[in-house]
C-alpha atoms as a PDB file:
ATOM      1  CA  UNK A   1      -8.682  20.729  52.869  1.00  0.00           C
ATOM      2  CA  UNK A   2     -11.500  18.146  52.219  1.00  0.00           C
ATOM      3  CA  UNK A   3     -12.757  20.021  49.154  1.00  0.00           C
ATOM      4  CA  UNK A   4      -8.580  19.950  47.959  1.00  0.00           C
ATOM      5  CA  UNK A   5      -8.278  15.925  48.931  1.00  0.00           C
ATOM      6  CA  UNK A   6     -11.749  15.386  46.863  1.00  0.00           C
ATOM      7  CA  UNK A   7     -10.587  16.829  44.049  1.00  0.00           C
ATOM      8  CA  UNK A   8      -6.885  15.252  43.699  1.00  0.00           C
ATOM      9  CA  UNK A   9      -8.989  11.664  44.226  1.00  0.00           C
ATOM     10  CA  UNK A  10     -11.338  13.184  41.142  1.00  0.00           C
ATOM     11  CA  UNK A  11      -8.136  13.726  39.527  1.00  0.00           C
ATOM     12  CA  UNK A  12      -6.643  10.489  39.993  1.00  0.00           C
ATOM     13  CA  UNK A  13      -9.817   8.613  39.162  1.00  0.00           C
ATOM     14  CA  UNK A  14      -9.850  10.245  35.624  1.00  0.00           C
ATOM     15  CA  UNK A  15      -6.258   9.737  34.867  1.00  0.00           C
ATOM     16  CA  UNK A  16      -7.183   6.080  35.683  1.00  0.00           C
ATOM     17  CA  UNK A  17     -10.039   5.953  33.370  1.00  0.00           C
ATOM     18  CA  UNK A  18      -7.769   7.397  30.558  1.00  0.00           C
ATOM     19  CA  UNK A  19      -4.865   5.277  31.072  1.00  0.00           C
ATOM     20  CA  UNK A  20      -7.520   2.108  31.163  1.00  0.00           C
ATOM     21  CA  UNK A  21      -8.699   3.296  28.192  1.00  0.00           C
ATOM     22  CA  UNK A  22      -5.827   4.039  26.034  1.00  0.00           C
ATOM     23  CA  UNK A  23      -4.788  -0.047  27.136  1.00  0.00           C
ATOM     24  CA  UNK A  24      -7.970  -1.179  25.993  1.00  0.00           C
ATOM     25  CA  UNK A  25      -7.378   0.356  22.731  1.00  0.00           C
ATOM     26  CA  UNK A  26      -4.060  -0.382  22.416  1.00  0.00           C
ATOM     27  CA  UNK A  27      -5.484  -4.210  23.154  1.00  0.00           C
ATOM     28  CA  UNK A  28      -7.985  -3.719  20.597  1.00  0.00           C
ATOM     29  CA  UNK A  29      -5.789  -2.951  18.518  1.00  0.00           C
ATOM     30  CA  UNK A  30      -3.314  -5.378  18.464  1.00  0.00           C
ATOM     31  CA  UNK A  31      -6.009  -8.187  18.314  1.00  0.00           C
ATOM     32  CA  UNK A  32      -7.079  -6.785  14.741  1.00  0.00           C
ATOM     33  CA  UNK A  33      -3.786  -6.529  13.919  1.00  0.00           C
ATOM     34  CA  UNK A  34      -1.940 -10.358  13.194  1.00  0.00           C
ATOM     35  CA  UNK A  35       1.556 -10.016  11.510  1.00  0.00           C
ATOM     36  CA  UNK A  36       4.670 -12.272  10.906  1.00  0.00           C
ATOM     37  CA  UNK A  37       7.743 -13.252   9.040  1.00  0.00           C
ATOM     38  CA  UNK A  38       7.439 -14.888   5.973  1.00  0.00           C
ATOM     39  CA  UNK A  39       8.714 -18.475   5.960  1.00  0.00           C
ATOM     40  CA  UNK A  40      11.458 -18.897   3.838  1.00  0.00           C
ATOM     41  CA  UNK A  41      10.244 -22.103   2.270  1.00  0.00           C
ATOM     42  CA  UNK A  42       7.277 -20.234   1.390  1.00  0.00           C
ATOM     43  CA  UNK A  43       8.517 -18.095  -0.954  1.00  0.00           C
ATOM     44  CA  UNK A  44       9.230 -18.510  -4.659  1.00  0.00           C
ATOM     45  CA  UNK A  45      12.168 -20.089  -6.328  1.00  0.00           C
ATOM     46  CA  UNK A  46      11.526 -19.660  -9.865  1.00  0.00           C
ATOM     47  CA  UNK A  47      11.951 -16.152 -12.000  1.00  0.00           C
ATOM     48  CA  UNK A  48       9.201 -14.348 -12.454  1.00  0.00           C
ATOM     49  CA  UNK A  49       7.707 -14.460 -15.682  1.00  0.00           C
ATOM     50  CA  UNK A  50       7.895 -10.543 -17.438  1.00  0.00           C
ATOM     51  CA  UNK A  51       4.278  -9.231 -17.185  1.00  0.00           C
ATOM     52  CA  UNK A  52       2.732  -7.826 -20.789  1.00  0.00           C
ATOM     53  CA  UNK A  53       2.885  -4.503 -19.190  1.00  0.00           C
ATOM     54  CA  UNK A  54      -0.477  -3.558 -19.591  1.00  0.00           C
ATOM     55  CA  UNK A  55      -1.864  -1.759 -16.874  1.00  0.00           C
ATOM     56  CA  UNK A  56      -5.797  -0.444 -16.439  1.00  0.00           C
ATOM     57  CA  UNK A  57      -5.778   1.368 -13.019  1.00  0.00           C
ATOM     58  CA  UNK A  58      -8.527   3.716 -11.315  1.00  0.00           C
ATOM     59  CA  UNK A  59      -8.020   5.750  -8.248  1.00  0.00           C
ATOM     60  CA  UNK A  60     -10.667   5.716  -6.246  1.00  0.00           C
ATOM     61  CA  UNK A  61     -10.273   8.593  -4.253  1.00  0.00           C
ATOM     62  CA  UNK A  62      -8.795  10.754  -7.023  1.00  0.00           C
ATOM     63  CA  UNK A  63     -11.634   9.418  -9.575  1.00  0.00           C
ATOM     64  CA  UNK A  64      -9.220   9.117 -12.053  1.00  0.00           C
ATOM     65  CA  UNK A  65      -8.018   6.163 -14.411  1.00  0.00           C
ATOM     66  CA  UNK A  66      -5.102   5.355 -16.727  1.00  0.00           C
ATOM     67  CA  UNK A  67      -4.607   2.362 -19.455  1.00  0.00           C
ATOM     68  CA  UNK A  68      -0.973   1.905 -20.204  1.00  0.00           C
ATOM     69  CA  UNK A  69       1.815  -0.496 -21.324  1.00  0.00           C
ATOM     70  CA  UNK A  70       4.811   0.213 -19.323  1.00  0.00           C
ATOM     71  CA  UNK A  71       7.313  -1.091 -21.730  1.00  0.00           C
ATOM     72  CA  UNK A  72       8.594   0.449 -25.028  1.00  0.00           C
ATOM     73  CA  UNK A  73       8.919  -1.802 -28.099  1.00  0.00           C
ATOM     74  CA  UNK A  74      12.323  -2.744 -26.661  1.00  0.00           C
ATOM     75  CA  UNK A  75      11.405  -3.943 -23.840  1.00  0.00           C
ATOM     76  CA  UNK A  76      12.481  -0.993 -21.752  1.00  0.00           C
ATOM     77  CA  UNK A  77      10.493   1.168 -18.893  1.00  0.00           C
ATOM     78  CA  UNK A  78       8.860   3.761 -20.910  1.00  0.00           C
ATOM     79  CA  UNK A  79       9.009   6.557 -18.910  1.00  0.00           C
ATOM     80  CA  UNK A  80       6.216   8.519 -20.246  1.00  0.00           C
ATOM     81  CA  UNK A  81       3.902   6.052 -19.333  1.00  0.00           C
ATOM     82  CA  UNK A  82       5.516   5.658 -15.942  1.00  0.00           C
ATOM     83  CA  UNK A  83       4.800   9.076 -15.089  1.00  0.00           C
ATOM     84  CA  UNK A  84       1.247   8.438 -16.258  1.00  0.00           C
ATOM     85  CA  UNK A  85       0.864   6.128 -13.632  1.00  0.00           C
ATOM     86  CA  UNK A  86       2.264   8.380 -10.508  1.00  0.00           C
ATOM     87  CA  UNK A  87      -0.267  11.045 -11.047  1.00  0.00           C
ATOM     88  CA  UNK A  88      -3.080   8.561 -10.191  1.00  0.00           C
ATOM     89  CA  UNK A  89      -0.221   6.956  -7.363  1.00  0.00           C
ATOM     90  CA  UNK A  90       0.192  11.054  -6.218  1.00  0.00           C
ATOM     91  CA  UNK A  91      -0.803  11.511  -2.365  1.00  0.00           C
ATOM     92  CA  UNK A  92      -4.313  12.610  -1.869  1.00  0.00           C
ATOM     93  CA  UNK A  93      -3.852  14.898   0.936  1.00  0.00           C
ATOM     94  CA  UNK A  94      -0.786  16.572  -0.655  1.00  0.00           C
ATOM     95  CA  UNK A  95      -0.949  16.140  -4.052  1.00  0.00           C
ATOM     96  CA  UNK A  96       2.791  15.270  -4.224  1.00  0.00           C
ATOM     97  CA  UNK A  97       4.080  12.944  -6.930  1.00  0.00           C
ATOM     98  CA  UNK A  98       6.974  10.778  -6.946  1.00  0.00           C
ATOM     99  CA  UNK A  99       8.377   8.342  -8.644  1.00  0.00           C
ATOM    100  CA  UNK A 100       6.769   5.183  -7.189  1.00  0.00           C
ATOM    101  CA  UNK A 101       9.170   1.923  -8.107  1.00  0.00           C
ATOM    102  CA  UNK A 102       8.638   0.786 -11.473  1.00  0.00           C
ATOM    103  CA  UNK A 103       9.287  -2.690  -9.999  1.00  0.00           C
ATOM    104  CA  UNK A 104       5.658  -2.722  -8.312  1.00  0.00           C
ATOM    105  CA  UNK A 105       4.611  -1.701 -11.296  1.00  0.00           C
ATOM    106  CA  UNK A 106       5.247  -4.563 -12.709  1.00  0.00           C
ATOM    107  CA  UNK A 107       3.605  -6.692  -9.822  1.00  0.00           C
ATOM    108  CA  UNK A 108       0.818  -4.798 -10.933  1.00  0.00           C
ATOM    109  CA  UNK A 109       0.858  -5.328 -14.540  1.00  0.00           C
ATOM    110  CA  UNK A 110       1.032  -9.066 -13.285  1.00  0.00           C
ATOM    111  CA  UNK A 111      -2.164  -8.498 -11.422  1.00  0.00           C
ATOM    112  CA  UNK A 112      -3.663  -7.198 -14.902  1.00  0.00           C
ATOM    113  CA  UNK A 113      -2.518 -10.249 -16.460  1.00  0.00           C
ATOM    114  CA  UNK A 114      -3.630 -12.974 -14.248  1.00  0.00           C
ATOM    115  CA  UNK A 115      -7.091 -11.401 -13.771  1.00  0.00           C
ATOM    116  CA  UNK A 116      -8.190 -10.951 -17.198  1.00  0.00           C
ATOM    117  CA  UNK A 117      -7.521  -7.502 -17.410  1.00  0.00           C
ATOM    118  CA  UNK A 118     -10.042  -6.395 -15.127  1.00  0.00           C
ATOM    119  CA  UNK A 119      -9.213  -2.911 -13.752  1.00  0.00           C
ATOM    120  CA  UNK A 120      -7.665  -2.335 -10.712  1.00  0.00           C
ATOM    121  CA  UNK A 121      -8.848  -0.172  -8.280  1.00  0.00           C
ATOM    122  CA  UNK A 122      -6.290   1.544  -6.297  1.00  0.00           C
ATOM    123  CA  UNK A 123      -7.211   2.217  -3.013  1.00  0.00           C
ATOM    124  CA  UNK A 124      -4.055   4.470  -1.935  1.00  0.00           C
ATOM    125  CA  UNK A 125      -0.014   4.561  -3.422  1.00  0.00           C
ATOM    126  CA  UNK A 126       1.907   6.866  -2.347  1.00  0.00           C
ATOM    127  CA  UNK A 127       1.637   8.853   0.682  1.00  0.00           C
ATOM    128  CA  UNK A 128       3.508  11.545   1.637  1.00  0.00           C
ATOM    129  CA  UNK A 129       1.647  12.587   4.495  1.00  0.00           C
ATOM    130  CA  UNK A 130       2.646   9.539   6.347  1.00  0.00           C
ATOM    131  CA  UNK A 131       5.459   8.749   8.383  1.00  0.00           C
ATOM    132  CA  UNK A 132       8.666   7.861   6.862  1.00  0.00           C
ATOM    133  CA  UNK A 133       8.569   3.541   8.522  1.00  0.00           C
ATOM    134  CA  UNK A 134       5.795   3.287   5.964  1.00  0.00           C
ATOM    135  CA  UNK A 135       6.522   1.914   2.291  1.00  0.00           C
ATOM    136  CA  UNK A 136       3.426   3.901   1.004  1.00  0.00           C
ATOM    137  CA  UNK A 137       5.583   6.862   1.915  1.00  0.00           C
ATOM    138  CA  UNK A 138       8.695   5.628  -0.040  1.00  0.00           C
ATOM    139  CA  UNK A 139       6.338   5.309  -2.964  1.00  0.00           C
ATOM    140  CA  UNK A 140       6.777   1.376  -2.417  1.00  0.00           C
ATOM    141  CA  UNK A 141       2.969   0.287  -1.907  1.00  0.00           C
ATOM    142  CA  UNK A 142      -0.298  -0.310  -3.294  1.00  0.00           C
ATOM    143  CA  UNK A 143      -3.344  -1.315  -1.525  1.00  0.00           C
ATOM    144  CA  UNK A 144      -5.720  -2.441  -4.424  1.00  0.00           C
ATOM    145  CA  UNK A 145      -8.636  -4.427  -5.203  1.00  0.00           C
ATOM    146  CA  UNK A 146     -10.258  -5.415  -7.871  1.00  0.00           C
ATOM    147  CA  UNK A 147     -14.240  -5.672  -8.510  1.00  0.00           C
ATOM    148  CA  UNK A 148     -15.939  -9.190  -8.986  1.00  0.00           C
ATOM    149  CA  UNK A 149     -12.488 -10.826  -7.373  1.00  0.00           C
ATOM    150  CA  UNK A 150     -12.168 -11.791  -3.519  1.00  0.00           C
ATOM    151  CA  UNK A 151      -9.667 -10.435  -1.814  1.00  0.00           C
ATOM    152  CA  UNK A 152      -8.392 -13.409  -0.575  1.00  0.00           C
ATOM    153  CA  UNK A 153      -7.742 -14.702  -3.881  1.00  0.00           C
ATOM    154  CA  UNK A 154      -5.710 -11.428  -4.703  1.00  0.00           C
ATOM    155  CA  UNK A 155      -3.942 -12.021  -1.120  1.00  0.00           C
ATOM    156  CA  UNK A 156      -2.938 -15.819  -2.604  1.00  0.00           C
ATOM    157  CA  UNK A 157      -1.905 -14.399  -5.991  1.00  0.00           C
ATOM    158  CA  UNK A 158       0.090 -11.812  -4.234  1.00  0.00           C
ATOM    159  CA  UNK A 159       1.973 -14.335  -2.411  1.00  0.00           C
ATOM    160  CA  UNK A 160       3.040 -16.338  -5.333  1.00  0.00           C
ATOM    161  CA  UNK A 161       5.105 -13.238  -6.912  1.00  0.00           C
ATOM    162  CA  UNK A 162       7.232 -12.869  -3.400  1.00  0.00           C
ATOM    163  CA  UNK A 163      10.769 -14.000  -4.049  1.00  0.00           C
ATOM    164  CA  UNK A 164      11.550 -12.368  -0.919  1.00  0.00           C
ATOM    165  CA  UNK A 165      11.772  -9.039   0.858  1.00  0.00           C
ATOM    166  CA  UNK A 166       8.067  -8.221  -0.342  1.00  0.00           C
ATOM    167  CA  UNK A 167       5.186  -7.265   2.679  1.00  0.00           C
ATOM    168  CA  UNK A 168       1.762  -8.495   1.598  1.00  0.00           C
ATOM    169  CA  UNK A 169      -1.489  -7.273   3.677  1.00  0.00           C
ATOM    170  CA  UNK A 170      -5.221  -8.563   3.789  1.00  0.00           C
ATOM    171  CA  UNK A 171      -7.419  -5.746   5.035  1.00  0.00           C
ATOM    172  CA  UNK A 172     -10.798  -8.224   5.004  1.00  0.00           C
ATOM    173  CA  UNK A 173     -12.817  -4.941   6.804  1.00  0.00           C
ATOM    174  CA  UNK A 174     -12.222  -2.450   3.993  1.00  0.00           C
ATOM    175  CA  UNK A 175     -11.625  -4.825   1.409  1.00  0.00           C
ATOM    176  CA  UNK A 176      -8.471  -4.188  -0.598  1.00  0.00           C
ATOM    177  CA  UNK A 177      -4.898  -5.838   0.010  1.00  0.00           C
ATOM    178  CA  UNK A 178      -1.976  -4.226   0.301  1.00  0.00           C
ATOM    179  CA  UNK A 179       1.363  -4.757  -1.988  1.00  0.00           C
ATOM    180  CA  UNK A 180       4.661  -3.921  -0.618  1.00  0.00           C
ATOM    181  CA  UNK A 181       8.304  -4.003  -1.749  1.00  0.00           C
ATOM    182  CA  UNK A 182      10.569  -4.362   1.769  1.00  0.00           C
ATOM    183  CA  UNK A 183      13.297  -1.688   2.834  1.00  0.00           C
ATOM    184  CA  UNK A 184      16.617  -3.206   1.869  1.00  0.00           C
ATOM    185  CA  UNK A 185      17.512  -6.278   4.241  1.00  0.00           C
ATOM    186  CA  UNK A 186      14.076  -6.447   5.571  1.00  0.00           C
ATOM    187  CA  UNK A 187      12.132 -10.102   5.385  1.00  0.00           C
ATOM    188  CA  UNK A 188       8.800 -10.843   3.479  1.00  0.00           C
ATOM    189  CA  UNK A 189       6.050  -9.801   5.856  1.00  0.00           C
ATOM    190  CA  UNK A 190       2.372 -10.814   5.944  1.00  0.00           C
ATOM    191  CA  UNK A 191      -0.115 -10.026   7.921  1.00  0.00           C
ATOM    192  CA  UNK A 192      -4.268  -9.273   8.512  1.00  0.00           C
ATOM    193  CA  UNK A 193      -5.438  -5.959   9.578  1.00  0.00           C
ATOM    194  CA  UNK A 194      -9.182  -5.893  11.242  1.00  0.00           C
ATOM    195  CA  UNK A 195      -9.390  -2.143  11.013  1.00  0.00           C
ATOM    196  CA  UNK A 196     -11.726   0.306   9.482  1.00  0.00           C
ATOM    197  CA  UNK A 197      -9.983   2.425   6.802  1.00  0.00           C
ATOM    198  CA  UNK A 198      -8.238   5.176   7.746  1.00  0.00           C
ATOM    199  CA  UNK A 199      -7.151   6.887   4.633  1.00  0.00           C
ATOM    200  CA  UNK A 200     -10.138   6.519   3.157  1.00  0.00           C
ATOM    201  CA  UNK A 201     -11.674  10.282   3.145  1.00  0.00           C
ATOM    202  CA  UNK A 202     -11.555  12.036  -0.330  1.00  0.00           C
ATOM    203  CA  UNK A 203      -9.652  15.445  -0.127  1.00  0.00           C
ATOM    204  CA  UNK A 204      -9.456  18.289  -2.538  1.00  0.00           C
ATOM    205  CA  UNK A 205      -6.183  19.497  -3.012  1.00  0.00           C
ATOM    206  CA  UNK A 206      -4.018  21.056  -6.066  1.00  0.00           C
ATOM    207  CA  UNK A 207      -1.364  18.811  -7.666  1.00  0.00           C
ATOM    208  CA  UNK A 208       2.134  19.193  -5.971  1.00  0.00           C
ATOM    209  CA  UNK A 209       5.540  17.787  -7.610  1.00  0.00           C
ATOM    210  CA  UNK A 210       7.920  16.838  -5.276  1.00  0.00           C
ATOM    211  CA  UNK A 211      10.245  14.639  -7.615  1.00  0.00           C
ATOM    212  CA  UNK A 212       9.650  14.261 -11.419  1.00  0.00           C
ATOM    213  CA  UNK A 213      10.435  11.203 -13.017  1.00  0.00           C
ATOM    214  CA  UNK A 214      14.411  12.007 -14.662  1.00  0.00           C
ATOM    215  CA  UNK A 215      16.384   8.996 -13.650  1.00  0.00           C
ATOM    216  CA  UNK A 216      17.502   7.370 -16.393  1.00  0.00           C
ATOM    217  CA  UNK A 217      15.682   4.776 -17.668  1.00  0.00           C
ATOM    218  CA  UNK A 218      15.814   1.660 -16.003  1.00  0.00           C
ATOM    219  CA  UNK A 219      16.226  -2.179 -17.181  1.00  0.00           C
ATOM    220  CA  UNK A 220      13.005  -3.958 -16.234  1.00  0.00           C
ATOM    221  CA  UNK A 221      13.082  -7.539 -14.029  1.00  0.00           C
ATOM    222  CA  UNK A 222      12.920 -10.645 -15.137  1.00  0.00           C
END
């Protein structure tokens, strides 16, 4: 009976020392993590400008790059060079390509512009090995950075295009921001994340379709 009652406390005593440590982590956690709601008054008013739609993008963990212009001579997506632009967006761990938002390409042609068409390093698009909450899995996101720029001044720049419903992230540990268009009826969102990357291993995998590009082609903002 004593060797029984000296076991259950053993037993207890670890399930305490796991519980204490998943709500440390959980802690830990949440302190790297600092979020909110965009203010409204912070957002912009004016049209955005059309971008030249040159893009120069490299994905890092793909080692691949494409130079583009997004626009035919009419001012319409061209959706040749749209599909250029989600193979180097395709998931990593699947290989799946969709067809990521022209809109954020855009947002990223804008990026091209205002930095002296540096190239953009794309850290990660879309994901489809991710749950279905994140944007990166609706082919929504970016998390880019470009060399010889601080990511803080990418993080400001990002902010000025948000005429609402647009999630902006500063990732200061790994060094890249992230670019998000919302879910319908969701608010601007902006926040800091602490963490180490977590998507950052390179993986080896064949090249997976899961949607081709055959919408019709589509108007671009203003």
């Amino acid at each position: 009976m004593r060797r029984i009652a000296l076991l259950v406390v053993a037993a207890l005593c670890v399930g305490g020392v796991t519980a204490d440590a998943a709500k440390s982590k959980r802690k830990k956690r949440a302190k790297a993590f600092q979020g909110h709601n965009a203010l409204k008054s912070t957002l912009r008013t004016e049209p955005l400008p059309k971008p030249s739609g040159d893009i120069w993008v490299r994905a890092e963990n793909l080692n691949e790059d494409v130079k583009v212009n997004i626009y035919k001579p009419d001012g319409s997506f061209d959706d040749a060079a749209l599909a250029k632009l989600d193979e180097v967006f395709r998931c990593v761990r699947t290989g799946a390509v969709r067809a990521v938002r022209a809109e954020l390409y855009e947002q990223l042609s804008r990026f091209f512009d205002h930095f002296e068409g540096k190239q953009i390093q794309l850290v990660s698009g879309f994901r489809f090995a991710e749950r279905n909450s994140s944007r990166h899995y609706h082919a929504s996101a970016m998390d880019i950075r470009i060399p010889g720029v601080s990511i803080k001044e990418m993080y400001a720049f990002a902010e000025s295009l948000d005429a609402g419903g647009m999630g902006v992230g500063l990732y200061p540990t790994s060094g890249f921001i992230h670019v998000d268009f919302r879910a319908p009826g969701e608010p601007s969102y902006r926040w800091t994340d602490t963490t180490g990357p977590s998507h950052g291993k390179k993986h080896k995998t064949k090249k997976k379709k899961s949607t081709s590009r055959t919408q019709p082609a589509r108007k671009p903002t203003s």
